[in-house]
C-alpha atoms as a PDB file:
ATOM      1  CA  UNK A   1     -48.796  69.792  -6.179  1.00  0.00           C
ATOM      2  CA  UNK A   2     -47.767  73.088  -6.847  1.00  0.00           C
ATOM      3  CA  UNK A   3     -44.412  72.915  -5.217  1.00  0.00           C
ATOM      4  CA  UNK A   4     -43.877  69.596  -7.306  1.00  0.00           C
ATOM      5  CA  UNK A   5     -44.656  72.036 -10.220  1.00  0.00           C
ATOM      6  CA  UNK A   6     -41.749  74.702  -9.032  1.00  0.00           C
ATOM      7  CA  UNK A   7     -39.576  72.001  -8.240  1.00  0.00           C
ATOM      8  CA  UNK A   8     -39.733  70.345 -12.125  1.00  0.00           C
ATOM      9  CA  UNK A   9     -39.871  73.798 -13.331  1.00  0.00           C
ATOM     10  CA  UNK A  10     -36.649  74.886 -11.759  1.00  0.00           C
ATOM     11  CA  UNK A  11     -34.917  71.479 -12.550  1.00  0.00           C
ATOM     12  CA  UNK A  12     -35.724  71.464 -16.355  1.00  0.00           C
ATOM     13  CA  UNK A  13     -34.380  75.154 -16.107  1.00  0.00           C
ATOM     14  CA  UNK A  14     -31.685  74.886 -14.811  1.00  0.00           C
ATOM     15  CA  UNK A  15     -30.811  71.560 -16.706  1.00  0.00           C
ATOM     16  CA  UNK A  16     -31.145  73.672 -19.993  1.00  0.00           C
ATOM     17  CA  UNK A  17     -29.482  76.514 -19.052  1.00  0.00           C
ATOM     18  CA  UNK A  18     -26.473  73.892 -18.034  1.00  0.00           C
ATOM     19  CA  UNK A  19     -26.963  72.346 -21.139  1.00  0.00           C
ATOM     20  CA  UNK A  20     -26.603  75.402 -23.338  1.00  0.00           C
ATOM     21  CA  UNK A  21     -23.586  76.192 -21.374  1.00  0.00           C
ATOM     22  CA  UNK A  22     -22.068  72.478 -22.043  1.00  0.00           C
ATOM     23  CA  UNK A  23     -23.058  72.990 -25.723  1.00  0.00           C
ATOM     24  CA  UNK A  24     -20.799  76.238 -25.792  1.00  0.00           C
ATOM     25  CA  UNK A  25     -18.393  74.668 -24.182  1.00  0.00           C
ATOM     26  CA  UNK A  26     -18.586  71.451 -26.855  1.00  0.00           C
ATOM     27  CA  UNK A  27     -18.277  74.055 -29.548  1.00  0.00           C
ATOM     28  CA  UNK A  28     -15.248  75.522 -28.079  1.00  0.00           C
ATOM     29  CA  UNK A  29     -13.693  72.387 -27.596  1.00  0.00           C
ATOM     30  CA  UNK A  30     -14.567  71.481 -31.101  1.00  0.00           C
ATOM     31  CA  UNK A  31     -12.244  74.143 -32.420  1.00  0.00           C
ATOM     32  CA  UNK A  32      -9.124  72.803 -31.140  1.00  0.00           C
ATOM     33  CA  UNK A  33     -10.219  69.682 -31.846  1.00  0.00           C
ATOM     34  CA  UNK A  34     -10.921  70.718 -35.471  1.00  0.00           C
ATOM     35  CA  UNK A  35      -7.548  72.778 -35.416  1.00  0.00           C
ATOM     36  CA  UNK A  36      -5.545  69.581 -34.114  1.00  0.00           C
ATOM     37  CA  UNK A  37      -7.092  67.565 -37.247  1.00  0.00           C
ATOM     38  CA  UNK A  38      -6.008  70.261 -39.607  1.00  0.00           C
ATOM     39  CA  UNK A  39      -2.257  70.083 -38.482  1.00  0.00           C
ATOM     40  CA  UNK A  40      -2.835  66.273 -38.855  1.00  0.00           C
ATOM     41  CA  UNK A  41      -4.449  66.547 -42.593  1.00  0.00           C
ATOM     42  CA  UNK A  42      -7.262  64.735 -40.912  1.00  0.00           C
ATOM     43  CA  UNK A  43      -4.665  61.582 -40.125  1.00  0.00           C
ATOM     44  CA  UNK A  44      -5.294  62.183 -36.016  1.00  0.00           C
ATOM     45  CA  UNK A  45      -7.537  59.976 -34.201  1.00  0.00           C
ATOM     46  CA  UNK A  46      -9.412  61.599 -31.967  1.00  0.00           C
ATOM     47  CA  UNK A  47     -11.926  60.361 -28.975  1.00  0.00           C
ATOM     48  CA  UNK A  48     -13.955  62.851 -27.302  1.00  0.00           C
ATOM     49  CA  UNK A  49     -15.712  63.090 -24.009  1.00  0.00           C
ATOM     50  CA  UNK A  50     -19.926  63.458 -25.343  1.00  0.00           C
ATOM     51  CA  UNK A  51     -20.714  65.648 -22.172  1.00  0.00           C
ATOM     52  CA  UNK A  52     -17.844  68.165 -22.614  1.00  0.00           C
ATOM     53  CA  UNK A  53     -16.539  67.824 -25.778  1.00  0.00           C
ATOM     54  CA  UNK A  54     -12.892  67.192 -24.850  1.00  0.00           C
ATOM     55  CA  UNK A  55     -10.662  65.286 -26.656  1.00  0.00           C
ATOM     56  CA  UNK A  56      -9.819  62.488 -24.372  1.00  0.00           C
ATOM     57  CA  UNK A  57      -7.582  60.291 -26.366  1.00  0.00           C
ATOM     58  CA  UNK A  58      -5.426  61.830 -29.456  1.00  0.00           C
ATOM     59  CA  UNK A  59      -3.418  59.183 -31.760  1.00  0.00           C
ATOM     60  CA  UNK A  60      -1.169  60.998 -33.933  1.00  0.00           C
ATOM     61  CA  UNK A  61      -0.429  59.604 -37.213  1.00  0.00           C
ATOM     62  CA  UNK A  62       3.502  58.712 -37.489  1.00  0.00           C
ATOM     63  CA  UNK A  63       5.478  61.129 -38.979  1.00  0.00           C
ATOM     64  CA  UNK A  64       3.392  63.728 -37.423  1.00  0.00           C
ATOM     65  CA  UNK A  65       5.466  67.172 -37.352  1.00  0.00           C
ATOM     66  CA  UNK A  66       4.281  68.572 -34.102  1.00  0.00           C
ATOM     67  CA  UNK A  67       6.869  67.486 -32.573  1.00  0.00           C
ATOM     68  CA  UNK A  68      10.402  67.110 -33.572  1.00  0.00           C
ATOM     69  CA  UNK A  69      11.056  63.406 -33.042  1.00  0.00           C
ATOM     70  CA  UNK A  70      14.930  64.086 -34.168  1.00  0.00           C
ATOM     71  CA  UNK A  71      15.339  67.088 -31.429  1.00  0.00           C
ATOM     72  CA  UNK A  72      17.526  66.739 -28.654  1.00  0.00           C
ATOM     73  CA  UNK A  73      14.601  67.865 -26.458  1.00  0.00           C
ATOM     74  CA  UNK A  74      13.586  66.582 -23.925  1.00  0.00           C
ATOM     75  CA  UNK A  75      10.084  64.510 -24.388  1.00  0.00           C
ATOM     76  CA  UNK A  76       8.700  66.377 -21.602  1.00  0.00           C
ATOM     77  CA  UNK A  77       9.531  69.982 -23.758  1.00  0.00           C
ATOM     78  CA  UNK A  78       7.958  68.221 -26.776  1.00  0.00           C
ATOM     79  CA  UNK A  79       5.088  67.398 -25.116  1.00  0.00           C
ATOM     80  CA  UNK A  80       4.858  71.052 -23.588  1.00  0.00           C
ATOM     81  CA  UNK A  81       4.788  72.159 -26.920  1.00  0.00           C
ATOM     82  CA  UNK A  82       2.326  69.977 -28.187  1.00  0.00           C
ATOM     83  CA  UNK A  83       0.186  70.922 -25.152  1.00  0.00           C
ATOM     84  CA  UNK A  84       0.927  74.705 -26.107  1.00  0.00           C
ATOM     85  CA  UNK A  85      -0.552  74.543 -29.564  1.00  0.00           C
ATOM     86  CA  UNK A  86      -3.135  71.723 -29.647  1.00  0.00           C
ATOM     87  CA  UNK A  87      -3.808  72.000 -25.753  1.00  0.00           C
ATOM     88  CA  UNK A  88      -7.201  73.604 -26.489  1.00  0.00           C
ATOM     89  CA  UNK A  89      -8.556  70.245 -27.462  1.00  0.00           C
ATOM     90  CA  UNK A  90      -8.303  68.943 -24.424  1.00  0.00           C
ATOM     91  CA  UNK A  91      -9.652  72.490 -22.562  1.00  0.00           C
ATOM     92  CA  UNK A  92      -6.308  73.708 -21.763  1.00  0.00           C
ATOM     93  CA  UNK A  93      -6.489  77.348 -22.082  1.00  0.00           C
ATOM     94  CA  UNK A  94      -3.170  78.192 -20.762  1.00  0.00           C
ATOM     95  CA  UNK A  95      -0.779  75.100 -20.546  1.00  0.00           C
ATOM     96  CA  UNK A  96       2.168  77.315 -19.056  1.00  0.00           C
ATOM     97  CA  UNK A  97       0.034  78.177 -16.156  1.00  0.00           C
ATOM     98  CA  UNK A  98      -2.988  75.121 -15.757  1.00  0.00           C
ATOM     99  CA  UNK A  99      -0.532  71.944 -16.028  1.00  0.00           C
ATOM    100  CA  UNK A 100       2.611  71.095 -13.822  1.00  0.00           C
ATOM    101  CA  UNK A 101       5.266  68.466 -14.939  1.00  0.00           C
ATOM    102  CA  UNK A 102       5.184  65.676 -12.740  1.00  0.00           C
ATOM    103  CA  UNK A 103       8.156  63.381 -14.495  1.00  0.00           C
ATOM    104  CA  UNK A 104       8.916  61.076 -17.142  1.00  0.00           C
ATOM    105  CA  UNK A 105       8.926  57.854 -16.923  1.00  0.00           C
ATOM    106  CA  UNK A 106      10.167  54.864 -19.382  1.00  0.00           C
ATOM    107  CA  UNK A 107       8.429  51.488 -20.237  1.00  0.00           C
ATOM    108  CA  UNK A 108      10.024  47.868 -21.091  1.00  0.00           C
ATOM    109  CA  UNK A 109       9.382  48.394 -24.844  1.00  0.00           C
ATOM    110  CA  UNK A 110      11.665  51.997 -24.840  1.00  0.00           C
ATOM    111  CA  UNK A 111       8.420  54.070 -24.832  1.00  0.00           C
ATOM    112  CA  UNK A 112       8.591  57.206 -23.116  1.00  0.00           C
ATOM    113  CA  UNK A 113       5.502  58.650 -20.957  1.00  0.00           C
ATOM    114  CA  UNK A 114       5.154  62.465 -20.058  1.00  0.00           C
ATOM    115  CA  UNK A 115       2.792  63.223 -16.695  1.00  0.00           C
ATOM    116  CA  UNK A 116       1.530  66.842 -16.341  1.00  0.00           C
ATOM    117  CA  UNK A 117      -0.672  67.332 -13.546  1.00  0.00           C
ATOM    118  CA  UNK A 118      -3.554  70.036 -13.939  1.00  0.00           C
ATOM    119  CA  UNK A 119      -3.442  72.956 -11.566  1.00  0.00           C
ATOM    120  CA  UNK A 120      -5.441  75.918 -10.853  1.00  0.00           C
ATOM    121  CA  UNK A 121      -4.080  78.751  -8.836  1.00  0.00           C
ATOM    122  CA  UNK A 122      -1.416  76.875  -7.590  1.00  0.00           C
ATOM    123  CA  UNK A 123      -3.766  73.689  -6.442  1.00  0.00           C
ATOM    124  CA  UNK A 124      -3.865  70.183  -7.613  1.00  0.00           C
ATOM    125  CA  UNK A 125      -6.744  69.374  -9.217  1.00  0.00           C
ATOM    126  CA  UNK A 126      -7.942  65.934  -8.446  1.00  0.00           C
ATOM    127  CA  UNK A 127      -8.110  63.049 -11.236  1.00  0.00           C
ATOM    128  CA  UNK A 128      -6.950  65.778 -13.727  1.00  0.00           C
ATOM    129  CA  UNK A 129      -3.653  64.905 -15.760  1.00  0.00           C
ATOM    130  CA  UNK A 130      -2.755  64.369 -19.354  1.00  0.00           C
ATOM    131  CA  UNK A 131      -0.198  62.191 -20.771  1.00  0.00           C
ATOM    132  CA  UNK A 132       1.843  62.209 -23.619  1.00  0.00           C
ATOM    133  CA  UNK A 133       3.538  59.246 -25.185  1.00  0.00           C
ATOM    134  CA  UNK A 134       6.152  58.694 -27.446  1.00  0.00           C
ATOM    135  CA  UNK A 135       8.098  55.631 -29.376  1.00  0.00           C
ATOM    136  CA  UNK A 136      11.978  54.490 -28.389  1.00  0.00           C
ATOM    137  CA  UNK A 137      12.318  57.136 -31.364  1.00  0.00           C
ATOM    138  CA  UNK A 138      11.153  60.380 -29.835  1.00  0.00           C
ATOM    139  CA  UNK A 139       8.472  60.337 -32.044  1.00  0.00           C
ATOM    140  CA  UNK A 140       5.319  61.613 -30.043  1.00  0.00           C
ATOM    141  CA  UNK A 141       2.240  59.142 -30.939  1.00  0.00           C
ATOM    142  CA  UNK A 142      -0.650  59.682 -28.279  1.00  0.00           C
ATOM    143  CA  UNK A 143      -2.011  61.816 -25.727  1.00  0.00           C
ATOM    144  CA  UNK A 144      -4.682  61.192 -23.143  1.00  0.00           C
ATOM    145  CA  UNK A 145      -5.814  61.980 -19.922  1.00  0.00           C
ATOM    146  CA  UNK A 146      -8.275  64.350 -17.795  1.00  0.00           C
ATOM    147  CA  UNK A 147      -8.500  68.098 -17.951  1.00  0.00           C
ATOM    148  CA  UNK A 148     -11.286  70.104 -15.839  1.00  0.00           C
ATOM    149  CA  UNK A 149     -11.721  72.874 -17.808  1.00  0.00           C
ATOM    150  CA  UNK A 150     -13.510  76.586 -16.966  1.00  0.00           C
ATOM    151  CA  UNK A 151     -12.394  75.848 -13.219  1.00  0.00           C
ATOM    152  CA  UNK A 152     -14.354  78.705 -10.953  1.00  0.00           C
ATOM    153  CA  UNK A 153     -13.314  78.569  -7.557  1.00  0.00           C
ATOM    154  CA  UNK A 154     -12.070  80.394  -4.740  1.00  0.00           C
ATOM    155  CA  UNK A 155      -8.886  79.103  -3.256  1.00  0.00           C
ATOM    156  CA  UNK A 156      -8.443  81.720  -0.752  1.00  0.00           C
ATOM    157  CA  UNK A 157      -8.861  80.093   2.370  1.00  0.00           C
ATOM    158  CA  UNK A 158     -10.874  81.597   5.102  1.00  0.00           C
ATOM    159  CA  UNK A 159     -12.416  80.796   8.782  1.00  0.00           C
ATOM    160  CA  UNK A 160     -15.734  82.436  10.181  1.00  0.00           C
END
């Protein structure tokens, strides 16, 4: 009975302790979430994940201004930018340095789709990628995807 007692007590503990460490993370989150509406005069739609707090799915409204639909960049550099600034909603702390560009690719309608991969120290991370979309106009209009954020692992690799 006892050790049933320990057992409980341990779970519960460390489920709260995980929990106020999800809530920080939440209210982290919520910033760049709150900072993404602000550049959006509240016009973004955003969905985010209940357990972390990350956005998951951003609609911008059109006309947006974060990124220059009528530049001659490249939709992948737009969406680097975007991911620069507004990143944070998503968990991306450093989007030079956490996401890879893994192409562009182009739909039947004209619509143009930017793939960056998530990495941490140099790695892949599985299931992790975020994707930006824009219209046959350049005009940005949505980005989604995965991001593990707070990644605390050792890559080194090592035999015993």
């Amino acid at each position: 009975m006892k050790s049933s007692l320990k057992l409980f007590a341990l779970i519960f503990l460390g489920t709260t302790a995980f929990s106020a460490l999800a809530q920080g993370k939440k209210a982290e989150h919520a910033k760049g979430v709150d900072n993404l509406l602000k550049a959006t005069n509240g016009k973004a739609q955003v969905s985010v994940d209940k357990q972390t707090g990350q956005a998951r799915f951003v609609r911008l409204p059109k006309d947006n201004n974060l990124t220059n639909a009528n530049s001659k960049a490249s939709p992948q550099s737009k969406a680097m930018g975007f991911l620069r600034s507004h990143g944070n909603a998503f968990g991306v702390s450093d989007a030079n340095a956490e996401l890879k560009a893994a192409g562009t690719t182009r739909d039947s309608l004209g619509n143009q789709h930017s793939i960056f991969k998530q990495t941490y120290n140099g790695l892949p991370v599985f299931g992790a990628e975020l994707r930006a979309h824009f219209d046959s106009n350049g005009e940005m209009f949505a980005v989604n995807g995965n991001f593990v954020s707070k990644i605390r692992v050792d890559t080194n690799a090592s035999l015993s």
